[in-house]
Protein backbone atom coordinates (compact mmCIF):
# COMPACT_ATOMS: atom_id res chain seq x y z
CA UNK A 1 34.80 10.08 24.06
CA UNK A 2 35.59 13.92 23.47
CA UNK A 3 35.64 16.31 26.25
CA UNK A 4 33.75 18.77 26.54
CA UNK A 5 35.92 22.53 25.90
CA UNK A 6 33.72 24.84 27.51
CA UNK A 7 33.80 28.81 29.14
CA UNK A 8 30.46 30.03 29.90
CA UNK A 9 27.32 27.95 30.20
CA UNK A 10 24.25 30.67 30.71
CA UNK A 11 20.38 30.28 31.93
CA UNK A 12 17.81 32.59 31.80
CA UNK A 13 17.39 35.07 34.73
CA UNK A 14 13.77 33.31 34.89
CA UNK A 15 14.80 29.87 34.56
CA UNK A 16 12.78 27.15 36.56
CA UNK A 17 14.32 25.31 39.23
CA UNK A 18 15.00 22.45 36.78
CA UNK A 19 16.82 24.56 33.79
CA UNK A 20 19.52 26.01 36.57
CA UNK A 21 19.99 22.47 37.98
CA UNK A 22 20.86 21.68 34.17
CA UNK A 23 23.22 24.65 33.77
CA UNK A 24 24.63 23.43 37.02
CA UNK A 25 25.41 19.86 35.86
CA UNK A 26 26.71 20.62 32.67
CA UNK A 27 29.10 23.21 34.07
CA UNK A 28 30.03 20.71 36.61
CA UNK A 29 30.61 17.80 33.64
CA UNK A 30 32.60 20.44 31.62
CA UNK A 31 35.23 21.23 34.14
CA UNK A 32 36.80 23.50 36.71
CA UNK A 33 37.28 26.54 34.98
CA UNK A 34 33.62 26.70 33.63
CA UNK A 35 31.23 30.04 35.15
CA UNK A 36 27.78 29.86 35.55
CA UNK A 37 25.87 32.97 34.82
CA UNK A 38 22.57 34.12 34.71
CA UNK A 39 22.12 36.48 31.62
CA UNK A 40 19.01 37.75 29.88
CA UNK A 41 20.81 37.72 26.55
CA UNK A 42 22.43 34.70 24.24
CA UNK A 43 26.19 34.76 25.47
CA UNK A 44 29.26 33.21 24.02
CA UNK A 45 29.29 30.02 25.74
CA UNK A 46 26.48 27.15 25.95
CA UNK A 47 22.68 28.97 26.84
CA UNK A 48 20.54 26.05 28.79
């Protein structure tokens, strides 16, 4: 199984309960050094 080699996992400033739980998880899953961020716009990074 790969790891996963992420930065930046992003949700949408509206996101329902459910999508930031999922951004949550997944930057959990993909390590320490992962941020979480609320942004309006696409980043560089994993958009949930």
């Amino acid at each position: 199984m790969t790891s996963l080699s992420l930065r930046a996992v992003f949700h949408s400033p509206n996101a329902s309960p459910g999508e930031i739980t999922a951004a949550q998880e997944l930057a959990r899953i993909a390590g320490p050094n992962v941020t979480l961020t609320s942004s309006a716009a696409p980043g560089r990074g994993v958009n949930v």
